[in-house]
Protein backbone atom coordinates (compact mmCIF):
# COMPACT_ATOMS: atom_id res chain seq x y z
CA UNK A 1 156.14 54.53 234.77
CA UNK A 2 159.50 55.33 235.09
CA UNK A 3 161.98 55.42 231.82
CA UNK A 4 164.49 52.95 233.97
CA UNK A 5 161.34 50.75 234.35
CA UNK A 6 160.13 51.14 230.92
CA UNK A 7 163.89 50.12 229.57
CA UNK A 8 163.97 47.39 231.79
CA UNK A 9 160.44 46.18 230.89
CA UNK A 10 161.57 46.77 227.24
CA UNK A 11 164.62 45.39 227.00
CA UNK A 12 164.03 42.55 229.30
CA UNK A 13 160.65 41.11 227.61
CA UNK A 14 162.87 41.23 224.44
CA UNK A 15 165.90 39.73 225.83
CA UNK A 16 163.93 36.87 227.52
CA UNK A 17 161.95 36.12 224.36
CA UNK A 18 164.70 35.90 222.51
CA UNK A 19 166.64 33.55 225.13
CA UNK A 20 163.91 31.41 225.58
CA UNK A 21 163.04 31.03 222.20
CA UNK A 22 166.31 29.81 220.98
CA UNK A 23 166.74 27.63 224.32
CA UNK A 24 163.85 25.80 222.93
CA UNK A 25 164.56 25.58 219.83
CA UNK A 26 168.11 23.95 220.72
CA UNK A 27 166.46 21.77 223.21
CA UNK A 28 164.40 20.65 220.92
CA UNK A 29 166.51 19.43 218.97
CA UNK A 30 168.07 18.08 221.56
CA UNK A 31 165.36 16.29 222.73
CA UNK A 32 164.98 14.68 218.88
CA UNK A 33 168.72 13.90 218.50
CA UNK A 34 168.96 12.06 222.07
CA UNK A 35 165.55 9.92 221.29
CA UNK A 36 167.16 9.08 217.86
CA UNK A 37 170.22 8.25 219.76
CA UNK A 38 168.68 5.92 221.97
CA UNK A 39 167.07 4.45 218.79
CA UNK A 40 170.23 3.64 217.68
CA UNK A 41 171.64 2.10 220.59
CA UNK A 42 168.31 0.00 219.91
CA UNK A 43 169.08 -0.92 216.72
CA UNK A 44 173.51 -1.26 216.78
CA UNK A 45 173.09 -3.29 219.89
CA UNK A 46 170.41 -5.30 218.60
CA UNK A 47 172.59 -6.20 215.15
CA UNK A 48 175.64 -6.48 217.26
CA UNK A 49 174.08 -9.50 218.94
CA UNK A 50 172.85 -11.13 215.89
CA UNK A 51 176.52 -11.08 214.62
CA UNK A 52 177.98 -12.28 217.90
CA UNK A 53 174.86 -15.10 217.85
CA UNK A 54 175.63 -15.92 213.96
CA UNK A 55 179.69 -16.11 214.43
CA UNK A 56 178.85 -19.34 216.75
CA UNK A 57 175.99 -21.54 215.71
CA UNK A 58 176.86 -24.41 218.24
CA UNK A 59 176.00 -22.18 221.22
CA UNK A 60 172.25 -22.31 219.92
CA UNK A 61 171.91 -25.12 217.37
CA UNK A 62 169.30 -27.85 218.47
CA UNK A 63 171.46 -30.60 217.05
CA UNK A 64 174.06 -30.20 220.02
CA UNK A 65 171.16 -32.31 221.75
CA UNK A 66 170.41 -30.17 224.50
CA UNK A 67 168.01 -27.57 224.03
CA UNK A 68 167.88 -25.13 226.69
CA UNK A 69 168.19 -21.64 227.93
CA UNK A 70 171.04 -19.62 228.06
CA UNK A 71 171.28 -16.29 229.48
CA UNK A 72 173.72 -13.11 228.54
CA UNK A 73 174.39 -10.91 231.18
CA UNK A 74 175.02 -6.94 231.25
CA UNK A 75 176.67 -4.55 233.18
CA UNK A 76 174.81 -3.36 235.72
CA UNK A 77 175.15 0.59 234.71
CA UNK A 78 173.18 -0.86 231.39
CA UNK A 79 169.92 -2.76 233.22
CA UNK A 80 168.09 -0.32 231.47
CA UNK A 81 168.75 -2.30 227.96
CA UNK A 82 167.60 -5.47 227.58
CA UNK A 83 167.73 -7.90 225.03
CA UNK A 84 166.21 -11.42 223.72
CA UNK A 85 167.55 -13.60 221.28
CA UNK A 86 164.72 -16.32 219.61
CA UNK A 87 164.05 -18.47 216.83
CA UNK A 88 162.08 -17.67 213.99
CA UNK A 89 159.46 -19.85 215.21
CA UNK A 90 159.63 -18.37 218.81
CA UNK A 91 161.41 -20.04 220.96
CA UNK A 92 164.02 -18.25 223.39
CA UNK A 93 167.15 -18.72 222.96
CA UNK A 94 169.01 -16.00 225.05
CA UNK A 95 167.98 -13.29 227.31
CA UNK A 96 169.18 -10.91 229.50
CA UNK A 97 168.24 -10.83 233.13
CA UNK A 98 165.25 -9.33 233.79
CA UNK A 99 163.70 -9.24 230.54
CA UNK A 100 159.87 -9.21 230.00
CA UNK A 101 158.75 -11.92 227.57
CA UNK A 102 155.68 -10.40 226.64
CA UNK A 103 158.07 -7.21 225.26
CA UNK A 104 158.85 -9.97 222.67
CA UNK A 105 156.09 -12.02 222.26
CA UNK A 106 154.48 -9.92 219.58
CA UNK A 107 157.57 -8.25 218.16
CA UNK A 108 157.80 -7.57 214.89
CA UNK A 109 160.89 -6.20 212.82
CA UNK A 110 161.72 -3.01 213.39
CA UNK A 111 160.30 -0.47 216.23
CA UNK A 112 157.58 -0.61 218.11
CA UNK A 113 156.14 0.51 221.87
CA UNK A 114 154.08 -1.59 223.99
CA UNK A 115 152.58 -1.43 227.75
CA UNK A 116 153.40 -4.08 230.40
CA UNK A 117 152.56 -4.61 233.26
CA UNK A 118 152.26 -0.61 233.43
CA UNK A 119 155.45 0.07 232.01
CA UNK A 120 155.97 1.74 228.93
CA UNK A 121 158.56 -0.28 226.76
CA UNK A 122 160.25 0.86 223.39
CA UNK A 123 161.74 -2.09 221.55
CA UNK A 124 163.80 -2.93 218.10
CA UNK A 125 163.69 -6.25 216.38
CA UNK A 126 165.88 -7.84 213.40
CA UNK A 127 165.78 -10.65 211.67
CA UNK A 128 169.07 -12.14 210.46
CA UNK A 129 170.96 -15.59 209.96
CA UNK A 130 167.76 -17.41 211.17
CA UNK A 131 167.78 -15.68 214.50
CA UNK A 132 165.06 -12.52 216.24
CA UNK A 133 167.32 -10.66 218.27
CA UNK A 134 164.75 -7.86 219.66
CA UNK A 135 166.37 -4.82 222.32
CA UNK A 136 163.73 -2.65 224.15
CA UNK A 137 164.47 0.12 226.77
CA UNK A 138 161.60 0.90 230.12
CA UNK A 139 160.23 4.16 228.57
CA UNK A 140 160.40 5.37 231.94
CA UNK A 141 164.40 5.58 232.45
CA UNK A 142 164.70 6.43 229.05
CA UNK A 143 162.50 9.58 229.27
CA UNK A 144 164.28 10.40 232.71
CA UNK A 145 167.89 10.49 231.18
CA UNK A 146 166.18 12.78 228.76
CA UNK A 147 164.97 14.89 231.29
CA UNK A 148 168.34 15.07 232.53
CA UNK A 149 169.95 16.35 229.69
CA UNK A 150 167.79 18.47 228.77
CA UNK A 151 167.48 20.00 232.54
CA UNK A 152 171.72 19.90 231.96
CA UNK A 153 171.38 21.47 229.03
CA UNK A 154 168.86 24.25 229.80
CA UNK A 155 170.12 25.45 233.00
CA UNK A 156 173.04 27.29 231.29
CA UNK A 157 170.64 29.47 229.45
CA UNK A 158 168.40 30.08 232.90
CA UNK A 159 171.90 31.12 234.04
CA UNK A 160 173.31 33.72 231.49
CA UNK A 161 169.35 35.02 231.31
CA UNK A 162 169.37 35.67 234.50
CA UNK A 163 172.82 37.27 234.06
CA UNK A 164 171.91 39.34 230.99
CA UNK A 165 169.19 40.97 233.26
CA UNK A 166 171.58 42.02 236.04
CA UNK A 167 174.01 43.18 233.37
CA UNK A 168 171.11 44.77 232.13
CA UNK A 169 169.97 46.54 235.46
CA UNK A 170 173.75 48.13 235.94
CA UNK A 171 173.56 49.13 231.75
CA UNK A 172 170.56 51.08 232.27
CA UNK A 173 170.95 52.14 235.50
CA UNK A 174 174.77 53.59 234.22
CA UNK A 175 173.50 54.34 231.00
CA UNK A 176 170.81 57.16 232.28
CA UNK A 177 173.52 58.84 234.74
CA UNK A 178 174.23 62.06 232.15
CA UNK A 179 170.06 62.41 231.95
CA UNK A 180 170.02 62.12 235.90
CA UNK A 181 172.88 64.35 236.26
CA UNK A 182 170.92 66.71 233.75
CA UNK A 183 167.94 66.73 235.77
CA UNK A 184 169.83 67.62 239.23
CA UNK A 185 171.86 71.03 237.23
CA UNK A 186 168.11 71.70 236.31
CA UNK A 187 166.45 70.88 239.65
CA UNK A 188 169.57 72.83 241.24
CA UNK A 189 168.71 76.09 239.16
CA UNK A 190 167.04 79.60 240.49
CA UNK A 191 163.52 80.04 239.47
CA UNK A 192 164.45 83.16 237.91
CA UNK A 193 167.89 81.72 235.94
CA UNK A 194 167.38 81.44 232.43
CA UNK A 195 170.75 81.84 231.18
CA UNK A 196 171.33 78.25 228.90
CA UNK A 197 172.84 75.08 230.82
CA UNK A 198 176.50 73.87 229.48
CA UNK A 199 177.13 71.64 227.14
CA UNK A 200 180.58 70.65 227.49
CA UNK A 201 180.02 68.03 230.38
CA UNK A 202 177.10 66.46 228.70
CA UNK A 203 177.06 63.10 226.92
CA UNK A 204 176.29 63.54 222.71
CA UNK A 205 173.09 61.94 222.63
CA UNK A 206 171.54 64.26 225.21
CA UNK A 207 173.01 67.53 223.08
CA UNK A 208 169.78 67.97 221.09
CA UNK A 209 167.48 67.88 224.18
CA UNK A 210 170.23 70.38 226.04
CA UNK A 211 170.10 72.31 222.52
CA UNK A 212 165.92 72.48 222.71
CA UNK A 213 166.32 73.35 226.49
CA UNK A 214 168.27 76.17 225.65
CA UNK A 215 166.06 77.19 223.16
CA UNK A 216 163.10 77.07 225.15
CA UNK A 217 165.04 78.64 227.89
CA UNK A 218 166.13 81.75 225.60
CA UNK A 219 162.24 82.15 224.29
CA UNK A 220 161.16 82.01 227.94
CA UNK A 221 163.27 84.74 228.69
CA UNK A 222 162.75 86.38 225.54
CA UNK A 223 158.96 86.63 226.26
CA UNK A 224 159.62 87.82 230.42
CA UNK A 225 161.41 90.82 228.86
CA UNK A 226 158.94 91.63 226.03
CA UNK A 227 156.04 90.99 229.12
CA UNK A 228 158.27 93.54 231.64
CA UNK A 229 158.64 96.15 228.76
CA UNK A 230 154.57 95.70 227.85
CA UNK A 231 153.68 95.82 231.43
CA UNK A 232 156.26 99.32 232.46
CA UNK A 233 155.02 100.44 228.56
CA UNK A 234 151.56 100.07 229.42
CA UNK A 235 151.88 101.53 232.62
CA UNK A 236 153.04 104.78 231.74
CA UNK A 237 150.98 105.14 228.67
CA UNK A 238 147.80 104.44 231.28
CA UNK A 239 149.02 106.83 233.89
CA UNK A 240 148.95 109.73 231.52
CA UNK A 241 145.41 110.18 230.73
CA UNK A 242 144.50 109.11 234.41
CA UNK A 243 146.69 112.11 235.30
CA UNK A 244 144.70 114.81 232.34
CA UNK A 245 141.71 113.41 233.86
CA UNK A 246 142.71 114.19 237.66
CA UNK A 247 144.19 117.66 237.26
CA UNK A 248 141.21 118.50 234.33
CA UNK A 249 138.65 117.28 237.09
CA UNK A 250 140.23 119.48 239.70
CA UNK A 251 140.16 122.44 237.81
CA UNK A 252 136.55 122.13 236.83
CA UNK A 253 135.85 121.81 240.99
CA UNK A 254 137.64 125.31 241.49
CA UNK A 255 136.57 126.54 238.16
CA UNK A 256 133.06 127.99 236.69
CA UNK A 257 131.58 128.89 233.40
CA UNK A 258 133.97 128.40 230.39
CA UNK A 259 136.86 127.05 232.03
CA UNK A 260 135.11 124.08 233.72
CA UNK A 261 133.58 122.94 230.93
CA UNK A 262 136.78 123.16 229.06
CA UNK A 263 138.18 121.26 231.65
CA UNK A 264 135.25 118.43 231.82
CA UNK A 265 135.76 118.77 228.18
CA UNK A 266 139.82 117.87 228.35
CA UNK A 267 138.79 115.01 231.09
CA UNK A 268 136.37 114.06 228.77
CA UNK A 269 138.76 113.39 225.88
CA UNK A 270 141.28 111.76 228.11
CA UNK A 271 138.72 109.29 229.04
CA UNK A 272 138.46 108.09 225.62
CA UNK A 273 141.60 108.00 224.91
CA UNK A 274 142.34 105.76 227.91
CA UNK A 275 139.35 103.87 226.75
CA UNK A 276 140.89 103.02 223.47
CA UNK A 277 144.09 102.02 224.89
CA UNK A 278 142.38 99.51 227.14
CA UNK A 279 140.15 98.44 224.14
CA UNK A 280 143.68 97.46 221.95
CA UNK A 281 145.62 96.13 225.27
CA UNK A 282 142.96 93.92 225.74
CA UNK A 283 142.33 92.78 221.89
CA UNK A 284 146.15 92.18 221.61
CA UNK A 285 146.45 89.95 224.48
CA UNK A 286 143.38 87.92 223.59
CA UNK A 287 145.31 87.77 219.85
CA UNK A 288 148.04 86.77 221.27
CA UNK A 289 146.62 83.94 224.30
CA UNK A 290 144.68 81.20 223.61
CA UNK A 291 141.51 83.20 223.85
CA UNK A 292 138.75 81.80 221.13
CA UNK A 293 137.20 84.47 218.87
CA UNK A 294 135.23 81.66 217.09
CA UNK A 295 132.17 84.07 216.84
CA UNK A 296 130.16 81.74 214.28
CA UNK A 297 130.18 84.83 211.83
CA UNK A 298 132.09 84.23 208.01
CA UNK A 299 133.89 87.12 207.27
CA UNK A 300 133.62 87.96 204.08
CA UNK A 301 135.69 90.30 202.09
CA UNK A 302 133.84 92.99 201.29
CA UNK A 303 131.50 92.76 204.26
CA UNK A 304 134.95 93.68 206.40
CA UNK A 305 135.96 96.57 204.23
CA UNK A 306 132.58 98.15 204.72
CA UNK A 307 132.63 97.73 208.69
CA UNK A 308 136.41 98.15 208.94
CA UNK A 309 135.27 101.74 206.98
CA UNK A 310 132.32 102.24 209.35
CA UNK A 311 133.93 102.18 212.44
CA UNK A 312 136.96 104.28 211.56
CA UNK A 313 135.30 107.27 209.64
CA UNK A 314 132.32 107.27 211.27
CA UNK A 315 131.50 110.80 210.20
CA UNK A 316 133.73 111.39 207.37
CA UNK A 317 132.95 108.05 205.35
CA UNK A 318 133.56 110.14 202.19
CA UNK A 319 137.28 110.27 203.23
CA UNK A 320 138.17 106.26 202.30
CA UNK A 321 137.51 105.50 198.43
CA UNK A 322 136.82 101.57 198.03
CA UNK A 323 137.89 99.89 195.28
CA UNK A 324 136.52 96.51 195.13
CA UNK A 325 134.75 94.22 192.85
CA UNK A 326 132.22 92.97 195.08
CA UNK A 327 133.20 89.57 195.07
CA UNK A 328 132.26 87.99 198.49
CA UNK A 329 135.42 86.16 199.44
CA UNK A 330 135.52 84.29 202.78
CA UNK A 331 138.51 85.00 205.41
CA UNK A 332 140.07 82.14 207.39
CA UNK A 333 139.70 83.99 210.05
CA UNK A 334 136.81 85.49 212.80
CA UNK A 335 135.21 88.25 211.63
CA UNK A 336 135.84 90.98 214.38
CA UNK A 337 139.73 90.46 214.36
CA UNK A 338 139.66 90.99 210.28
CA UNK A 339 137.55 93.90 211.36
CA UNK A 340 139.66 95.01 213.83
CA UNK A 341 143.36 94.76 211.52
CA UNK A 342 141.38 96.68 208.97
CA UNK A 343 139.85 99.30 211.12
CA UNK A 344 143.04 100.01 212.75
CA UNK A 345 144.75 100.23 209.22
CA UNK A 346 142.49 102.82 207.76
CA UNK A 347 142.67 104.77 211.20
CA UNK A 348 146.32 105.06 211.14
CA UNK A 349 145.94 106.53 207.87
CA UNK A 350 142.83 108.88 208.51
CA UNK A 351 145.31 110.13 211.70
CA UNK A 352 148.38 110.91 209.29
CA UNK A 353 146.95 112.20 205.87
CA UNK A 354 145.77 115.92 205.29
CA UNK A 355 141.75 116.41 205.22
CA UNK A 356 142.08 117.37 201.89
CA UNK A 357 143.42 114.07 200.93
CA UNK A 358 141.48 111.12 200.78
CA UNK A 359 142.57 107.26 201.70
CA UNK A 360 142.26 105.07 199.45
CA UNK A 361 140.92 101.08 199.95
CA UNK A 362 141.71 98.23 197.52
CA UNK A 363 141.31 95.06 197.52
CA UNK A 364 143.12 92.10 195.69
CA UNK A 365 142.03 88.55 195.70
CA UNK A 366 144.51 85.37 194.73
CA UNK A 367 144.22 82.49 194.85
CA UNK A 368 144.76 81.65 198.34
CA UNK A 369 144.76 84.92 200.33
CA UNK A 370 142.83 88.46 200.16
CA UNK A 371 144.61 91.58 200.24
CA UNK A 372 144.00 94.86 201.76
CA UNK A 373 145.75 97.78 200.24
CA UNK A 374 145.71 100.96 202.45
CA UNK A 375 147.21 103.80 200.71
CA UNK A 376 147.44 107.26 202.69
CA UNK A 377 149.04 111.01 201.43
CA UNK A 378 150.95 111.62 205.36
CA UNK A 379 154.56 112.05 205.65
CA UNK A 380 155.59 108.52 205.83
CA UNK A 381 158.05 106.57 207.19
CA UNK A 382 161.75 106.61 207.14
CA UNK A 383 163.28 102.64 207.21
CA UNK A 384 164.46 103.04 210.57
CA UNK A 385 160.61 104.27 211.99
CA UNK A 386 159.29 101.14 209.43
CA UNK A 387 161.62 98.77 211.28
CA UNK A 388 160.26 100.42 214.68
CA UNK A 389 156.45 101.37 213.78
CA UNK A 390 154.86 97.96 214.73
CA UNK A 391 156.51 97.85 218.52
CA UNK A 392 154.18 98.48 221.08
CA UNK A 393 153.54 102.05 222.29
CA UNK A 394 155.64 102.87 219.60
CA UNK A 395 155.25 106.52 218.09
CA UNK A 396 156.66 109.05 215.95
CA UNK A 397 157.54 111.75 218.75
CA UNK A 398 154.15 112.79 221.07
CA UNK A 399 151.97 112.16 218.40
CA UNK A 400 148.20 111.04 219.36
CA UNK A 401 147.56 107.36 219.88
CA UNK A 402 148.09 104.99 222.00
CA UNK A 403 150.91 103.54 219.60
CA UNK A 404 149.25 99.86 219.74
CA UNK A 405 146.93 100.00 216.40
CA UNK A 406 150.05 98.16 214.43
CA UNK A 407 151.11 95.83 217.32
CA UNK A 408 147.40 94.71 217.21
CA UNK A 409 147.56 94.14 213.45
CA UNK A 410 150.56 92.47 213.27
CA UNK A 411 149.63 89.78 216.14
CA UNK A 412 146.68 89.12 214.26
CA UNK A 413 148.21 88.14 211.22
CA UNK A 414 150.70 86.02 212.48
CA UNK A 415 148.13 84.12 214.31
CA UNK A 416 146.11 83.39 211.10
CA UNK A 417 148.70 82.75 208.95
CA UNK A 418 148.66 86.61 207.26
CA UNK A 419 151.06 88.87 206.58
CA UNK A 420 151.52 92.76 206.79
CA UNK A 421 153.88 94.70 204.88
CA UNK A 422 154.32 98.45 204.84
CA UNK A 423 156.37 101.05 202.45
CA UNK A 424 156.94 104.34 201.17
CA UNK A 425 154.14 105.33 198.32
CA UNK A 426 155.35 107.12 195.38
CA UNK A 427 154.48 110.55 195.24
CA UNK A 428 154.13 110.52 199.30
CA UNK A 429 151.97 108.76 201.90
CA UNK A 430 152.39 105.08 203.11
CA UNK A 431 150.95 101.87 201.75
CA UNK A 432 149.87 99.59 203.85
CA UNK A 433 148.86 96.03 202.69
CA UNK A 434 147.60 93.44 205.04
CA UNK A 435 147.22 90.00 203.25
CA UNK A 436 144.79 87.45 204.94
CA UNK A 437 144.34 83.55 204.38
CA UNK A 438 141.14 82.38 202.26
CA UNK A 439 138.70 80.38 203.68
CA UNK A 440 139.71 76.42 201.68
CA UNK A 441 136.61 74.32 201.36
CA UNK A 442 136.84 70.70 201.69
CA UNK A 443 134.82 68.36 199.68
C-alpha cells in the first residue's frame, strides 16, 4: 500500500467518522425538536380552539334550541391537522373536514396514538370551560415532513464530506510533492555517486530523513574505500609469498643438493606464511559479516588463556608466565574468537620481545567484563605507530607478519561489546589489555 493511499485511508476513515458522527448527533436532535414541535402545534392549536369555543357559548349552547353540527374549516396547506370539538358527555360539536371520529371516540386528555383504518394517528386532547377540543395529525405526513427536514438538513453535511475528501485528495497529493521530488534526485543519481544530496531545496520536515540519507550515504562510501584499500592491501600482501614460492620453486628445478633444499625450504616458509594470512583474512571477514560462530562451547576464562598460550608458543610454552587465579569465568562470547584475540595478542608479543625475556599473562576479573593483560619487553610503540598499529596490513617497516593479528582483535571486540587498549610499559615493552564482556545469567 501506497503512503498516498494509506493517508487517504487514514485521514478519510477519520474525517468521515467524525462527520457522520456529529451529523447524527445534530439530526438527532433534530429529529426530537421537530416531533416536540409538532407536539406543540398539537397542543397550542388544540387550547387555541377551546378559547375561541369558550369566548362564544351561543354558537354551541343547547338552549339556542337547535342542536346540530357545525363544522370549522382549514386551509387547505393545513389538511394534515385536524380537529374536533365535543361535549363532556360526547357529543360533537365541531369538526373539521375530514376528521375521523373514531380518533376521538376514546380520547383521553393529553397525548395519545391510535390506528385507523390503517393509519397511524397522533392526537392531543384538553378539557376546558366544559368543552373536549382533541387535535391529531396522520402519522404518516407527519413522519414524511420529518423525513424532509432531516433529508434538508443532512444533505449539507453529505456535501462538505464529500468536499473535505477532494480537498483532501489535492492536500495529500500536494503535500507529498518534496518526498516525490526527493525520490526522482535519488532515482536520477549514478550507481556509483555517493557524494550527499542538497538540502537547501528540501522542505523542513524531510531534513532529518535527507540528514540520515546522507549519513548512510557517507558510511556507504566510507566502507567502498576501506573494502578497495583491503582488497589492493590484500592483494599485494598475497602476491608476495606467491612470488618467494615461484622463484624458490624454480631454483630448486635448476638446483641440486644444498641449494634446492634451501630453496624448497624458503618455498616452504612462504607457504605458511601465505597460509596464515589467508587464515586472519578469512577470520576477520567472518568477524566482521554476519557469519555465526555460535559453536555451543562456553568460553571460560582460564580455559582461553591456556589455549590462547597453546597455540602461540607451541614449543616455547615456558616463554608466557600466567597469572591467574583459576576462577572459571564465562565470556559472552564464542570460544574460538576469544581464542583467537588472545592468541594473536600473545603472538604479537612472542614476535617483538628478546628470547631472553619472557611475556607475561594476567588476568583481571570485574564485575562485568574479564581482562587480558599482555605485557611484552620489545621496543614499543611510538603514539603515532599506536594510532596506526591496528590498520590492516599495517607494520613497523618489513617486519614479519602479515600485519592483520590487531585488525583481527580489534573487530572482535567491537563485535562483542569489548574493548582493546594498548600503551607504552614502564621500563620498556608494550601492554596490551583486551577487556571482554561476562557471560550475565538470567534468573
Amino acid at each position: 500500500m501506497s503512503l498516498r493511499l494509506r493517508l487517504l485511508l487514514m485521514i478519510g476513515v477519520s474525517l468521515s467518522l467524525l462527520w457522520g458522527g456529529v451529523a447524527l448527533w445534530l439530526l438527532r436532535d433534530l429529529d426530537h425538536e421537530m416531533r416536540r414541535t409538532l407536539d406543540q402545534r398539537l397542543v397550542m392549536s388544540a387550547r387555541m380552539v377551546a378559547g375561541l369555543m369558550s369566548q362564544n357559548p351561543a354558537a354551541w349552547d343547547g338552549s339556542t334550541g337547535k342542536a346540530g353540527l357545525s363544522t370549522l374549516t382549514l386551509p387547505a396547506a393545513e389538511k394534515g391537522l385536524t380537529c374536533q370539538v365535543s361535549s363532556l358527555h360526547g357529543e360533537v360539536l365541531a369538526s373539521t373536514p375530514g376528521t375521523t371520529s373514531e380518533v376521538i371516540a376514546a380520547a383521553a386528555p393529553g397525548f395519545a396514538d391510535a390506528e385507523i383504518n390503517g393509519e397511524r394517528w397522533r392526537s392531543y386532547t384538553v378539557e376546558a370551560h366544559g368543552l373536549r377540543v382533541t387535535t391529531a395529525d396522520r402519522m404518516a405526513e407527519r413522519n414524511m415532513l420529518q423525513r424532509d427536514v432531516l433529508v434538508a438538513a443532512a444533505l449539507p453535511f453529505v456535501v462538505a464530506l464529500i468536499g473535505s475528501l477532494m480537498v483532501l485528495w489535492l492536500g495529500v497529493k500536494s503535500g507529498l510533492l518534496p518526498l516525490e521530488r526527493l525520490r526522482q534526485a535519488l532515482a536520477s543519481r549514478a550507481p556509483d555517486a555517493l557524494t550527499p544530496i542538497p538540502e537547501a531545496p528540501m522542505s523542513r520536515d524531510l531534513l532529518p530523513l535527507v540528514h540520515s540519507l546522507n549519513q548512510l550515504l557517507e558510511r556507504t562510501s566510507t566502507t567502498l574505500r576501506r573494502e578497495r584499500r583491503f582488497t589492493s592491501d590484500a592483494a599485494h600482501e598475497l602476491r608476495t609469498p606467491l612470488t618467494a614460492i615461484k622463484i624458490h620453486l624454480q631454483v630448486a628445478r635448476i638446483t641440486h643438493g644444498p641449494e634446492a633444499q634451501a630453496s624448497l625450504d624458503y618455498a616452504d616458509e612462504a607457504v605458511a606464511r601465505l597460509q596464515h594470512t589467508l587464515t586472519q583474512l578469512l577470520t576477520l571477514s567472518q568477524v566482521e559479516g554476519p557469519f555465526s560462530w555460535n559453536d555451543g562451547r562456553i568460553a571460560q576464562a582460564d580455559d582461553v588463556a591456556h589455549l590462547a598460550m597453546r597455540d602461540a608458543a607451541p614449543d616455547a610454552s615456558g616463554r608466557i608466565a600466567l597469572k591467574t587465579d583459576g576462577d572459571q569465568t564465562e565470556l559472552a562470547l564464542p570460544q574460538a574468537l576469544a581464542v583467537t584475540a588472545l592468541r594473536n595478542l600473545l603472538d604479537n608479543a612472542l614476535r617483538h620481545s628478546p628470547a631472553a625475556h619472557s611475556v607475561s599473562l594476567e588476568l583481571q576479573t570485574s564485575q562485568d567484563s574479564v581482562c587480558f593483560r599482555v605485557c611484552d619487553r620489545g621496543p614499543g610503540l611510538s603514539s603515532e605507530e599506536l594510532a596506526l598499529v591496528t590498520q590492516r596490513f599495517w607494520r613497523r617497516g618489513s617486519g614479519r607478519g602479515s600485519g592483520l593479528g590487531l585488525s583481527v582483535v580489534a573487530a572482535i571486540t567491537e563485535r562483542f561489546g569489548g574493548s582493546l587498549e594498548l600503551a607504552p610499559r614502564r621500563g620498556g615493552g608494550l601492554a596490551a589489555s583486551l577487556t571482554l564482556p561476562r557471560m550475565t545469567r538470567t534468573h
